[in-house]
N, C-alpha and C. Protein backbone atom coordinates (compact mmCIF):
# COMPACT_ATOMS: atom_id res chain seq x y z
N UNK A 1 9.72 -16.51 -4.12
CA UNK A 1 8.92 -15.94 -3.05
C UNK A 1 8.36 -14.61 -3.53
N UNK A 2 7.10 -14.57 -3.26
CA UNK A 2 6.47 -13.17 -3.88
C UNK A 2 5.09 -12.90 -2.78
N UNK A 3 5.62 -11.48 -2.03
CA UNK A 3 4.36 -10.88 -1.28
C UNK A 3 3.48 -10.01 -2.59
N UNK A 4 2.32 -10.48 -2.16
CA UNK A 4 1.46 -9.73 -2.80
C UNK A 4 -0.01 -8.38 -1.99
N UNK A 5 -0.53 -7.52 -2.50
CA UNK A 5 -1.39 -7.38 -1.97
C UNK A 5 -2.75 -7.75 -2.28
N UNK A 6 -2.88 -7.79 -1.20
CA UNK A 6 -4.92 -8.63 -1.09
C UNK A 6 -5.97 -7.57 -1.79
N UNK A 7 -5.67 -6.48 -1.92
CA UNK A 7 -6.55 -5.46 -2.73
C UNK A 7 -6.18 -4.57 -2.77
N UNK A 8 -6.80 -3.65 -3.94
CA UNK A 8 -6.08 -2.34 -4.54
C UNK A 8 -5.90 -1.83 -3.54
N UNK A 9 -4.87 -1.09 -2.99
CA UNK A 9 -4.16 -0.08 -1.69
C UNK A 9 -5.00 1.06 -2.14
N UNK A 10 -4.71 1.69 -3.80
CA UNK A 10 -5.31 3.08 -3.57
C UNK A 10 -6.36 3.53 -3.71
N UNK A 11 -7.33 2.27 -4.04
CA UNK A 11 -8.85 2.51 -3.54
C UNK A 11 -9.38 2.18 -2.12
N UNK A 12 -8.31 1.47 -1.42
CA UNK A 12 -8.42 1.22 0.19
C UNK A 12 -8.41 2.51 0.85
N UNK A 13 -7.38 3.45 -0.03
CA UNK A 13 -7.15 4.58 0.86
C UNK A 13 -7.87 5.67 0.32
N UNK A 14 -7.98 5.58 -1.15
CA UNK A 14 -9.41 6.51 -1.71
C UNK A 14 -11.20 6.54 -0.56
N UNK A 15 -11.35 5.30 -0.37
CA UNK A 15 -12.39 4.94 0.69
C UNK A 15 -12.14 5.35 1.92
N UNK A 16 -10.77 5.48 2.21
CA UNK A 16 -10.75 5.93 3.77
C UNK A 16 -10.86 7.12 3.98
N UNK A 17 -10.92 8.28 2.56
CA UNK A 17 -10.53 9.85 2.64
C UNK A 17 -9.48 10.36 1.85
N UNK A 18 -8.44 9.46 1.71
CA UNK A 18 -7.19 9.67 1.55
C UNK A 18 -7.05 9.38 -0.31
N UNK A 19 -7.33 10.94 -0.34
CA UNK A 19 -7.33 10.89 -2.10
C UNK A 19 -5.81 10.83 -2.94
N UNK A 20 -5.82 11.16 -3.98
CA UNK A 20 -4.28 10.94 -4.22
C UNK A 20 -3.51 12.59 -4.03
N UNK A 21 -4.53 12.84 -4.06
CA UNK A 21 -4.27 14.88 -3.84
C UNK A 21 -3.66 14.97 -2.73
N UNK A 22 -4.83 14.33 -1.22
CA UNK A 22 -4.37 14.89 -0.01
C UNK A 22 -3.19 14.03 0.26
N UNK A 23 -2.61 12.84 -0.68
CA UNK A 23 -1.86 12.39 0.08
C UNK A 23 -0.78 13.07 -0.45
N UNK A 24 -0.59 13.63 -1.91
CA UNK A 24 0.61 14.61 -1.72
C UNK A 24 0.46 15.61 -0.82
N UNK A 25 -0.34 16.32 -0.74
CA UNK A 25 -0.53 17.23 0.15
C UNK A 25 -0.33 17.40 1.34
N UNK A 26 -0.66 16.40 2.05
CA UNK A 26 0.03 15.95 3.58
C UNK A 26 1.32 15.23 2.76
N UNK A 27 2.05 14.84 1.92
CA UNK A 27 2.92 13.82 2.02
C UNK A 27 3.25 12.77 2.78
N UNK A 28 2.31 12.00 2.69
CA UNK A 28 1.78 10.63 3.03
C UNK A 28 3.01 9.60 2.32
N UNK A 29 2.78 9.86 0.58
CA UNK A 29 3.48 8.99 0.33
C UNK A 29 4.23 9.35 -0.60
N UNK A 30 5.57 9.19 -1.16
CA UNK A 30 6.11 9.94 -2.48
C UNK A 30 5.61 9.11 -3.55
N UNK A 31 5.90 9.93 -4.73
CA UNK A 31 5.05 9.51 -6.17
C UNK A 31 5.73 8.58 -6.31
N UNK A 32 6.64 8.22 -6.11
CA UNK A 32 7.29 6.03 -6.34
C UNK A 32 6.60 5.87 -5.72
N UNK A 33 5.90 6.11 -4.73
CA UNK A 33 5.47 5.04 -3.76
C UNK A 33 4.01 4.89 -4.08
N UNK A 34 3.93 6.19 -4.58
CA UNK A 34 2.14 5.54 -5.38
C UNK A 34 2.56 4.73 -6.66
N UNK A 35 3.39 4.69 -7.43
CA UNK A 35 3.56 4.10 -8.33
C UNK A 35 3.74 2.62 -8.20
N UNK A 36 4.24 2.55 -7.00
CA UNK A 36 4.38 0.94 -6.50
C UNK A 36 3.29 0.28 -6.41
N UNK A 37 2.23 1.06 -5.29
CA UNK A 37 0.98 0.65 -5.22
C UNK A 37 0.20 0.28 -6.49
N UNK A 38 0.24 1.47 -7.55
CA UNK A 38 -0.45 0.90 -9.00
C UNK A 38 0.22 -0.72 -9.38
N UNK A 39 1.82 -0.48 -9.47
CA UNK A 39 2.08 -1.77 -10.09
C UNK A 39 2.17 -2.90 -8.91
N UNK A 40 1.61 -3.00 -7.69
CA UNK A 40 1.76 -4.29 -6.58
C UNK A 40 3.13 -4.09 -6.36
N UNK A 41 3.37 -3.40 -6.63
CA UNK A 41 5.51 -3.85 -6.00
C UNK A 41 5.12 -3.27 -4.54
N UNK A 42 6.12 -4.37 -4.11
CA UNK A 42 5.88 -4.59 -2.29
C UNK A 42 7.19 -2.56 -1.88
N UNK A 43 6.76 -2.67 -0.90
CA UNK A 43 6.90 -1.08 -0.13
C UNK A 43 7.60 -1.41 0.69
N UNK A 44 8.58 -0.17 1.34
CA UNK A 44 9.36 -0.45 1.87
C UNK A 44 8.65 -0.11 3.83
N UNK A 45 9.41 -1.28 4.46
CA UNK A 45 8.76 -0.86 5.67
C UNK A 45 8.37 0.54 6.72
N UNK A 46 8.59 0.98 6.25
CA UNK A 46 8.27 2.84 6.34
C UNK A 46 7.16 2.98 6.44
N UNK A 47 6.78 2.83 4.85
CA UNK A 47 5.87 2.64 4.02
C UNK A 47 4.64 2.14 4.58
N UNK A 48 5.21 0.69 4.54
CA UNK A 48 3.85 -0.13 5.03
C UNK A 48 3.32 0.37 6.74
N UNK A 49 4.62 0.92 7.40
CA UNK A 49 3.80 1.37 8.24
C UNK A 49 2.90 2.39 8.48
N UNK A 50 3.38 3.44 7.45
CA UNK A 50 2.16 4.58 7.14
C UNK A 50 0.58 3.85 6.53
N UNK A 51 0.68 3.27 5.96
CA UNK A 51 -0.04 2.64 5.24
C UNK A 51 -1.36 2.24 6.12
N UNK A 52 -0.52 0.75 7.45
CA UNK A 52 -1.23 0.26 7.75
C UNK A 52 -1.96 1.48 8.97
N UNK A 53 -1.31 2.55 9.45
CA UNK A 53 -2.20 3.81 10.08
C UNK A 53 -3.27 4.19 9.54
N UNK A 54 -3.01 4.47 7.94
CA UNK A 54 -3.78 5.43 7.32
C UNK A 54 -5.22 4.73 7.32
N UNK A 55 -4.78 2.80 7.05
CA UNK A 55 -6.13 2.40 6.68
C UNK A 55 -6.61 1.42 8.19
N UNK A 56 -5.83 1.71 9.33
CA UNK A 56 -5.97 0.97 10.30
C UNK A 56 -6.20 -0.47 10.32
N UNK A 57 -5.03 -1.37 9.43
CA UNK A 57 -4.97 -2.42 9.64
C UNK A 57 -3.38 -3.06 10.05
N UNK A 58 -3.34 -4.52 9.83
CA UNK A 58 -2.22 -5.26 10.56
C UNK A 58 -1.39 -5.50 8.88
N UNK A 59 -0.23 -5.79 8.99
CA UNK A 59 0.42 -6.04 7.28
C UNK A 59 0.08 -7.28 6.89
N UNK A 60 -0.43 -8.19 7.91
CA UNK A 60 -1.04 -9.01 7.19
C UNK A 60 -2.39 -9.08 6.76
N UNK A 61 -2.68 -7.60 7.28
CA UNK A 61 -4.30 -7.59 6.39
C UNK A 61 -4.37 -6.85 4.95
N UNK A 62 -3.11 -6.72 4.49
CA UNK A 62 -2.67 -5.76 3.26
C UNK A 62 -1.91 -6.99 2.64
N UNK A 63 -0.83 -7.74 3.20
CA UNK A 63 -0.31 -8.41 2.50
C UNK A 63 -0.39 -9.73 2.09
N UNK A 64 0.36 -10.50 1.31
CA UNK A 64 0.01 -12.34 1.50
C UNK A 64 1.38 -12.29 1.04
N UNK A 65 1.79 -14.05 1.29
CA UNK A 65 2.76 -14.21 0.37
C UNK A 65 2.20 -15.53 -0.31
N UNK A 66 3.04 -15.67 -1.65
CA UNK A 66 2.45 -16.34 -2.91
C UNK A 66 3.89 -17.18 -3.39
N UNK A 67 3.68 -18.65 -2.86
CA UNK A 67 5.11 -19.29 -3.38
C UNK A 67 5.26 -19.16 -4.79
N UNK A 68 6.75 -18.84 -5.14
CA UNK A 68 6.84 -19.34 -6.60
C UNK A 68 6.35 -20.63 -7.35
N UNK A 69 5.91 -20.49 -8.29
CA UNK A 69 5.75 -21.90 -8.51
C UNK A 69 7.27 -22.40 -9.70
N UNK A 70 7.12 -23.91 -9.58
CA UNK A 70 8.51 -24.57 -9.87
C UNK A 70 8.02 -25.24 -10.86
């Protein structure tokens, strides 16, 4: 089982305003947590709920899931 995201997060949030500056700056998100975003590793629900504020969507408009294949 593997959630994935549907598109780059930190150009979702680069487009919304939310540079990587202001988000240390407000502390939006800690630097793992941008690091996650670079490598797709799924976030912890905290997370995704800041997330889906910042860019005003639902987690399933950020996320999918992707069966393993066998």
């Amino acid at each position: 089982m593997s959630l994935k995201y549907k598109f780059d997060v930190l150009e979702a949030l680069k487009q919304s305003g939310y540079t990587t500056y202001k988000i240390r700056k407000e502390k939006l998100f800690a630097e793992s947590t941008l690091q996650k975003f670079r490598n797709g590793q799924v976030i912890s629900a905290d997370n995704l709920n800041c997330l889906c504020k910042c860019l005003n969507l639902q987690p399933g408009d950020i996320l999918e899931y992707v069966p393993d294949e066998e």
